[in-house]
Protein backbone atom coordinates (compact mmCIF):
# COMPACT_ATOMS: atom_id res chain seq x y z
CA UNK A 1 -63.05 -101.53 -61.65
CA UNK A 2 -61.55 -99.13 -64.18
CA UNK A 3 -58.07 -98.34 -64.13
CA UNK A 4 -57.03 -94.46 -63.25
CA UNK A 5 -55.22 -92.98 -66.27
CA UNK A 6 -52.71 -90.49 -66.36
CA UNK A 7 -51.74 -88.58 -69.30
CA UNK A 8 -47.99 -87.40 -69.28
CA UNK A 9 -47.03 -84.59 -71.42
CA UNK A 10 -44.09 -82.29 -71.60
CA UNK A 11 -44.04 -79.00 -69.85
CA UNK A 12 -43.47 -76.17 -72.08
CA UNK A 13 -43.34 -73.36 -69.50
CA UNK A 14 -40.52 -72.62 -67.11
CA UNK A 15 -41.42 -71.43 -63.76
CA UNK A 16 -38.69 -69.52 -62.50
CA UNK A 17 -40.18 -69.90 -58.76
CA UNK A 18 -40.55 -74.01 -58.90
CA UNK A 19 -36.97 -74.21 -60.74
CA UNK A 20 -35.22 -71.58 -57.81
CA UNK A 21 -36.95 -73.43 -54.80
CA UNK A 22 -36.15 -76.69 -56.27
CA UNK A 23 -32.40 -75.52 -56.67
CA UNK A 24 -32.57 -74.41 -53.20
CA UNK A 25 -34.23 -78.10 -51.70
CA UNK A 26 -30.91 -80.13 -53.59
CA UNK A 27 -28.95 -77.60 -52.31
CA UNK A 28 -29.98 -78.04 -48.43
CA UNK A 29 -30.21 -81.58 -48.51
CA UNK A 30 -26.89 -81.84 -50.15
CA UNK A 31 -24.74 -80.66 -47.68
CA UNK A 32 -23.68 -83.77 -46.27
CA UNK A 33 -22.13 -84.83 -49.97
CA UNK A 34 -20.74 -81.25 -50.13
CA UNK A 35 -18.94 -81.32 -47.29
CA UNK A 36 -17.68 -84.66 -48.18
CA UNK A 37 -16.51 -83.36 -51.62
CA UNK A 38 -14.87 -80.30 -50.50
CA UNK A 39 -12.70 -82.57 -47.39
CA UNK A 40 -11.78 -84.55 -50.40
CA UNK A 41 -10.77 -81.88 -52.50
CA UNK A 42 -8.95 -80.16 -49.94
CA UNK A 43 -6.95 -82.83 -48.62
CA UNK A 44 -6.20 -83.87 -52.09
CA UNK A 45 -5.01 -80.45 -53.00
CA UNK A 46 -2.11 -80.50 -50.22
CA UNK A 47 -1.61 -84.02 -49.52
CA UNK A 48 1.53 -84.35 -51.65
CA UNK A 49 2.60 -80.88 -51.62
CA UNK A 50 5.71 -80.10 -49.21
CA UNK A 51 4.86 -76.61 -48.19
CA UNK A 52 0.92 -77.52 -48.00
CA UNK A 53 -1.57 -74.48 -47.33
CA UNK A 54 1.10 -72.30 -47.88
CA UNK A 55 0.25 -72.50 -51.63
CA UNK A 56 -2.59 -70.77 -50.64
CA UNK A 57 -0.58 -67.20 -49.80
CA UNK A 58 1.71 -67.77 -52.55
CA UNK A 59 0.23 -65.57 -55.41
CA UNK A 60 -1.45 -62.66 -52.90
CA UNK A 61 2.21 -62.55 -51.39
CA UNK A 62 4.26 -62.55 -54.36
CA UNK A 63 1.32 -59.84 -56.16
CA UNK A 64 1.85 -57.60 -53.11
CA UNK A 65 6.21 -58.07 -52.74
CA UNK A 66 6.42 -57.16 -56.25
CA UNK A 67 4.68 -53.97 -56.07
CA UNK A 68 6.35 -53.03 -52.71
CA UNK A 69 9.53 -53.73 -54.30
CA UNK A 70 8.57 -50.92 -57.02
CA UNK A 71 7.10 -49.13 -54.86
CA UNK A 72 9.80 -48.92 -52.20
CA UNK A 73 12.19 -48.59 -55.16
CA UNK A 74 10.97 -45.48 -56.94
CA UNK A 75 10.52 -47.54 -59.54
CA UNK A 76 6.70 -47.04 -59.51
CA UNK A 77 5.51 -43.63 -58.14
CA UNK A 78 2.15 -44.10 -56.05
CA UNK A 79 0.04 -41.69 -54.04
CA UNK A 80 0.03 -41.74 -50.41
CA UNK A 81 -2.60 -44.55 -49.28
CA UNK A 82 -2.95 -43.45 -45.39
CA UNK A 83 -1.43 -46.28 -44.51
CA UNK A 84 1.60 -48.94 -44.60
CA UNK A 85 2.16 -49.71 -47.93
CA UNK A 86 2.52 -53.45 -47.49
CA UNK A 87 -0.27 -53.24 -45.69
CA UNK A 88 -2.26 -51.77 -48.00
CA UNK A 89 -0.95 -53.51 -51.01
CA UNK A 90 -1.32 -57.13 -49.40
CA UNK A 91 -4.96 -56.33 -48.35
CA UNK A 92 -5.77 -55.59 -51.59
CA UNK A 93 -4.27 -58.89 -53.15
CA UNK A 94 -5.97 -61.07 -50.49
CA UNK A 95 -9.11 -59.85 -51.09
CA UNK A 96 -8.59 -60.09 -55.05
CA UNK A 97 -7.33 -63.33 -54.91
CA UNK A 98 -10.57 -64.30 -52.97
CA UNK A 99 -13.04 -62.88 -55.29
CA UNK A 100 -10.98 -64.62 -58.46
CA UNK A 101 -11.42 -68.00 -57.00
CA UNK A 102 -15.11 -67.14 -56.24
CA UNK A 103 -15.67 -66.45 -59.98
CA UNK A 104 -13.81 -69.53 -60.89
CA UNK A 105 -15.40 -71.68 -58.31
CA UNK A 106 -18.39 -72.56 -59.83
CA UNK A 107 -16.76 -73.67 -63.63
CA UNK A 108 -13.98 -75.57 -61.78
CA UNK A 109 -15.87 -78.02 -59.57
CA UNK A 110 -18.68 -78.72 -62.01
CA UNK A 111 -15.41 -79.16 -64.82
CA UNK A 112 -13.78 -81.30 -62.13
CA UNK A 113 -17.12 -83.30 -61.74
CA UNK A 114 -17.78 -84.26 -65.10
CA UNK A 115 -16.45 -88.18 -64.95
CA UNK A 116 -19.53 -88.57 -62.37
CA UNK A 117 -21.64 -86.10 -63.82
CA UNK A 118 -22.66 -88.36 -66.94
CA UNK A 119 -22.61 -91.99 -64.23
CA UNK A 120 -24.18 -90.80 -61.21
CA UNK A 121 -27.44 -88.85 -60.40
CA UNK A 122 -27.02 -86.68 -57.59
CA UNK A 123 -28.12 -82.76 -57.02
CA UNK A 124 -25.50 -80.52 -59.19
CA UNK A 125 -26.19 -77.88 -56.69
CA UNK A 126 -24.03 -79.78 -54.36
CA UNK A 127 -21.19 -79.13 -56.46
CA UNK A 128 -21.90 -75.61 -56.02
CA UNK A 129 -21.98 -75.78 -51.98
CA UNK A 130 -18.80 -77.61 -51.98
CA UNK A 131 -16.76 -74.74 -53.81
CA UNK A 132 -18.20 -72.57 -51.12
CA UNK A 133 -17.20 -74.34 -48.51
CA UNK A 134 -13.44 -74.84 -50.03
CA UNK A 135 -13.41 -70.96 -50.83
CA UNK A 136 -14.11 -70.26 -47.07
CA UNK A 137 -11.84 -72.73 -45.90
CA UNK A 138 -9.03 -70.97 -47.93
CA UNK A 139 -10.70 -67.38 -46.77
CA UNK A 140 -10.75 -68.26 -43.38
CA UNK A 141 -6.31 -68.97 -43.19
CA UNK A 142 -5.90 -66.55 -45.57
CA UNK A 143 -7.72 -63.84 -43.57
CA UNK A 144 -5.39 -64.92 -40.67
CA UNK A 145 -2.63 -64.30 -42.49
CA UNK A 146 -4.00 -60.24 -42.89
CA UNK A 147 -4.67 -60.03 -39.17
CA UNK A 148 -0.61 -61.03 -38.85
CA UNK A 149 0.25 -58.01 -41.66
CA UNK A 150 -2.01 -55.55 -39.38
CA UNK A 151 -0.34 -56.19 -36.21
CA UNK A 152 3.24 -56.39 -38.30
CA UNK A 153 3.10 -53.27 -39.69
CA UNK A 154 1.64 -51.32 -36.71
CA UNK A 155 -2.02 -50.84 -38.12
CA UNK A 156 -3.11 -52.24 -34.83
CA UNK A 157 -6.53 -53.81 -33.77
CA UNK A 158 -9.84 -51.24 -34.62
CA UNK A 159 -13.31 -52.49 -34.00
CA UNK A 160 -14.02 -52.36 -37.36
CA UNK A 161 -11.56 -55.66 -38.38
CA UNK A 162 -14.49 -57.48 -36.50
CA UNK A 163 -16.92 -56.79 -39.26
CA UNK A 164 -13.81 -57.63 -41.90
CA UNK A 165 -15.55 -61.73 -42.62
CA UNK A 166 -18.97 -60.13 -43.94
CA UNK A 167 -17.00 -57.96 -46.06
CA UNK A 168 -14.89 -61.39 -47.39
CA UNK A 169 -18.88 -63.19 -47.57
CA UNK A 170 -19.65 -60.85 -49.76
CA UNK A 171 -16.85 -60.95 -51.69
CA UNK A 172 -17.59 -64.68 -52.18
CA UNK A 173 -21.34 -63.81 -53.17
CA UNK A 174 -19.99 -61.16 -55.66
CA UNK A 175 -17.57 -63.78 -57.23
CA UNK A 176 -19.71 -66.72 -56.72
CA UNK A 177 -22.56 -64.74 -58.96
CA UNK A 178 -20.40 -64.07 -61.68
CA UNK A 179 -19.24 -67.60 -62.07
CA UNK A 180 -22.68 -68.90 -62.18
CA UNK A 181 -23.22 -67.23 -65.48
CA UNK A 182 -19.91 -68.21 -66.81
CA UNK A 183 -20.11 -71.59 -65.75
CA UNK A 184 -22.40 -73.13 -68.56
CA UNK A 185 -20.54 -71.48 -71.27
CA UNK A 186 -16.82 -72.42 -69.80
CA UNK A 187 -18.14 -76.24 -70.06
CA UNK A 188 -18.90 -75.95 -73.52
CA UNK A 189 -15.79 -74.16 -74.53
CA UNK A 190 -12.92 -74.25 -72.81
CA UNK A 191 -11.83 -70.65 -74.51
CA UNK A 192 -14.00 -69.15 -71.73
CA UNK A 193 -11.47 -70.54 -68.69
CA UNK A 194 -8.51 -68.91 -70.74
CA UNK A 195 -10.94 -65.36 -71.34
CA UNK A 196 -11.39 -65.17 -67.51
CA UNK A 197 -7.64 -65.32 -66.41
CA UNK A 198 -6.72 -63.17 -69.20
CA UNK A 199 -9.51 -60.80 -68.46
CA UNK A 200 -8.79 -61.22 -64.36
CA UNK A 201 -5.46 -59.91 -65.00
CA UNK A 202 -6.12 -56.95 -66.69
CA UNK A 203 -9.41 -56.00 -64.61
CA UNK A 204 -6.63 -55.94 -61.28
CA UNK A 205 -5.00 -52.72 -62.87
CA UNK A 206 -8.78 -51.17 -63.50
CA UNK A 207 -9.04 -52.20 -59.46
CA UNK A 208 -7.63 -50.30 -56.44
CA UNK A 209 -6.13 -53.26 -55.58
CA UNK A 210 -2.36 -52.39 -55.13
CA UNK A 211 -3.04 -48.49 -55.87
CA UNK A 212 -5.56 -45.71 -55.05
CA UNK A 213 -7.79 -44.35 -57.72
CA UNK A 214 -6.34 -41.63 -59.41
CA UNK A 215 -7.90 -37.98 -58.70
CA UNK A 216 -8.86 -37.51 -62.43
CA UNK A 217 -8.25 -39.08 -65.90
CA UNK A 218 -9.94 -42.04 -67.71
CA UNK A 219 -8.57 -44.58 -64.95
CA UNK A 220 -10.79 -43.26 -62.44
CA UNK A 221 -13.53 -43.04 -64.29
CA UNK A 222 -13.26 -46.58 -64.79
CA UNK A 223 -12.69 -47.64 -61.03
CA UNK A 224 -15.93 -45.52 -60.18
CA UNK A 225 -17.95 -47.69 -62.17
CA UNK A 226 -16.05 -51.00 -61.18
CA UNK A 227 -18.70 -52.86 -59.51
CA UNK A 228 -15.51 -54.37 -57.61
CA UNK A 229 -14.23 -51.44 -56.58
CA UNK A 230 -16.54 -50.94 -53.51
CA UNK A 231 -15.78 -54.48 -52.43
CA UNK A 232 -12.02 -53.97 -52.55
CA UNK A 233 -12.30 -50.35 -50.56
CA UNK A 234 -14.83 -51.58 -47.95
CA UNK A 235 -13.12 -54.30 -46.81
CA UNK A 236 -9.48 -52.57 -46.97
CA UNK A 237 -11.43 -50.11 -45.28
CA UNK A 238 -12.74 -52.00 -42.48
CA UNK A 239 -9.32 -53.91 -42.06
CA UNK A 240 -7.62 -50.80 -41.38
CA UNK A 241 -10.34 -49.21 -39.28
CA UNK A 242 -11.11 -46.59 -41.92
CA UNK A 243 -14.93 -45.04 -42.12
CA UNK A 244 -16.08 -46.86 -45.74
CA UNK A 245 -15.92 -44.31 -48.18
CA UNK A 246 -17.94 -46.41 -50.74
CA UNK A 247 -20.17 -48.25 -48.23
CA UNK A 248 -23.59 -47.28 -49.74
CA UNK A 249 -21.92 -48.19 -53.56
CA UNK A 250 -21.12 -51.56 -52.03
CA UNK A 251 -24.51 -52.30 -50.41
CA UNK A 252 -25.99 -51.71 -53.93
CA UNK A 253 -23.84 -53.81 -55.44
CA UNK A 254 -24.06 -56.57 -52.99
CA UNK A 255 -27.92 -56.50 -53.02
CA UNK A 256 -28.22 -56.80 -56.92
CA UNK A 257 -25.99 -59.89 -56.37
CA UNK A 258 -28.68 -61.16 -54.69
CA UNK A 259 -31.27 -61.80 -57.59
CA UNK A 260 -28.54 -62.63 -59.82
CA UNK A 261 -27.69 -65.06 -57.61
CA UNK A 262 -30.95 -66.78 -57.58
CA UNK A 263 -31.15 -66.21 -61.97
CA UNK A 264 -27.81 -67.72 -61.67
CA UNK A 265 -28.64 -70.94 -59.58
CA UNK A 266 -31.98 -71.38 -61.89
CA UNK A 267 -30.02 -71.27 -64.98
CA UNK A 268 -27.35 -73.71 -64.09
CA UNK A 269 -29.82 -76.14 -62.79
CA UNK A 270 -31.41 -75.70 -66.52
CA UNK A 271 -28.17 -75.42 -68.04
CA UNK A 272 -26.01 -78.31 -66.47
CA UNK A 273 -28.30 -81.96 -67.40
CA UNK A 274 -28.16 -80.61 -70.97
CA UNK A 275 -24.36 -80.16 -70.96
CA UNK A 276 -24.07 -83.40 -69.16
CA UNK A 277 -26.96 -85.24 -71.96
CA UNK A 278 -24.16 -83.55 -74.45
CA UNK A 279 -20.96 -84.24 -72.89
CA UNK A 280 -22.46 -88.21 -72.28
CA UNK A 281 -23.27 -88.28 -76.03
């Protein structure tokens, strides 16, 4: 009886379609391990820290006292915002702060991973799904947290705040996207991490994040073609019960995220067993 033989050969096309659904499988089977990683991670983060999840308001409220400070001081002279400053300028920070660990997600867990990257075999992707999970963890108290400065400052409940979570999804999806693309090069050289924050910093002052856009000069031009913009004034917009100004701007720019998202996914899972082959070498 003759033997079957199979002829093995390398595969010099890349099918974006096989790659993304493949991506997609690990991902969904992976959940269990994600879950697991981001418990870990999170209990880790505050187990020896005496104020705990607190840590996790510290930089949104001290972004947003500062710049009430100034602005209550006259020290910084800002147009009228329609509503309570602190209000305004803490909604603003929250959502910021959200969208910066989005983008920073994705480098951070994988970075964090690399001791079992190179000894274990196990779907990257879940790596992935557990910064997701520990951004909406944080999301979640954080967005408490607003609901407490609404009430506080008299903004009061408006139908609208119920709609306020797929405003902070997206704002994951946005960030998430962006730090899929950066995530390859960041492991590779760590100059990229240091780029981002740098960057991050100076992009919040391009941002209606703790001030309106200006009615004319070179600054608004900018914030009008911010792709964050529209995220930042939706969901401000929707926490204070506002009609979205820039509602259409940000469903374009949340539907592009889309494909980049999937480009994204396909890339890292291209991307990540050749860092790892390097980083094992």
């Amino acid at each position: 009886m003759a033997l079957e033989t199979r002829v093995y050969q390398k595969e010099r096309t890349i099918k974006f379609g096989a790659l993304l659904k493949a991506s997609l499988g690990d991902m969904l089977r992976s959940r269990f391990l994600a879950r697991q990683l981001a418990e870990r991670d999170i209990k880790a983060q505050y187990r020896q820290s005496y104020l705990g999840i607190i840590w996790a308001f510290v930089m949104p409220i001290g972004t947003a006292l500062v710049w009430i400070f100034l602005n209550n001081s006259g020290t910084v002279r800002l147009s009228d915002t329609g509503v309570p400053y602190p209000v305004y300028a803490f909604s603003g920070t929250l959502i910021w702060s959200i969208m910066v660990a989005a983008i920073n997600s994705p480098m951070q867990n994988t970075n964090a991973a690399k001791g079992i990257l190179t000894k274990i075999n196990f779907p990257k992707e879940a790596l992935l799904l557990s910064g997701v999970y520990k951004l909406l963890f944080d999301s979640f108290i954080k967005l408490l947290l607003l609901v407490f400065f609404v009430f506080a400052f008299g903004v009061g409940f408006h139908w609208s705040l119920l709609l306020v979570p797929f405003a902070i999804l997206a704002a994951v999806l946005f960030g998430t996207t962006v730090g899929l693309f950066l995530t390859p090069l960041g492991l590779l050289y760590k100059d990229i991490g240091k780029i981002i924050t740098f960057g991050m910093q100076f992009l919040m002052y391009a941002t209606p994040v703790v001030y309106a856009i200006p009615d004319a000069g070179l600054m608004r031009t900018v914030m009008m073609y911010n792709p964050i913009t529209p995220i930042i004034l939706t969901t401000r917009d929707l926490v204070v019960g506002f009609s979205p100004e820039f509602l259409s701007y940000f469903i374009v720019v949340i539907a592009a995220c889309v494909p980049l998202l999937f480009l994204g996914l396909v890339m890292y899972r291209i991307a990540i067993p050749i860092i790892v082959e390097r980083l094992s070498a």
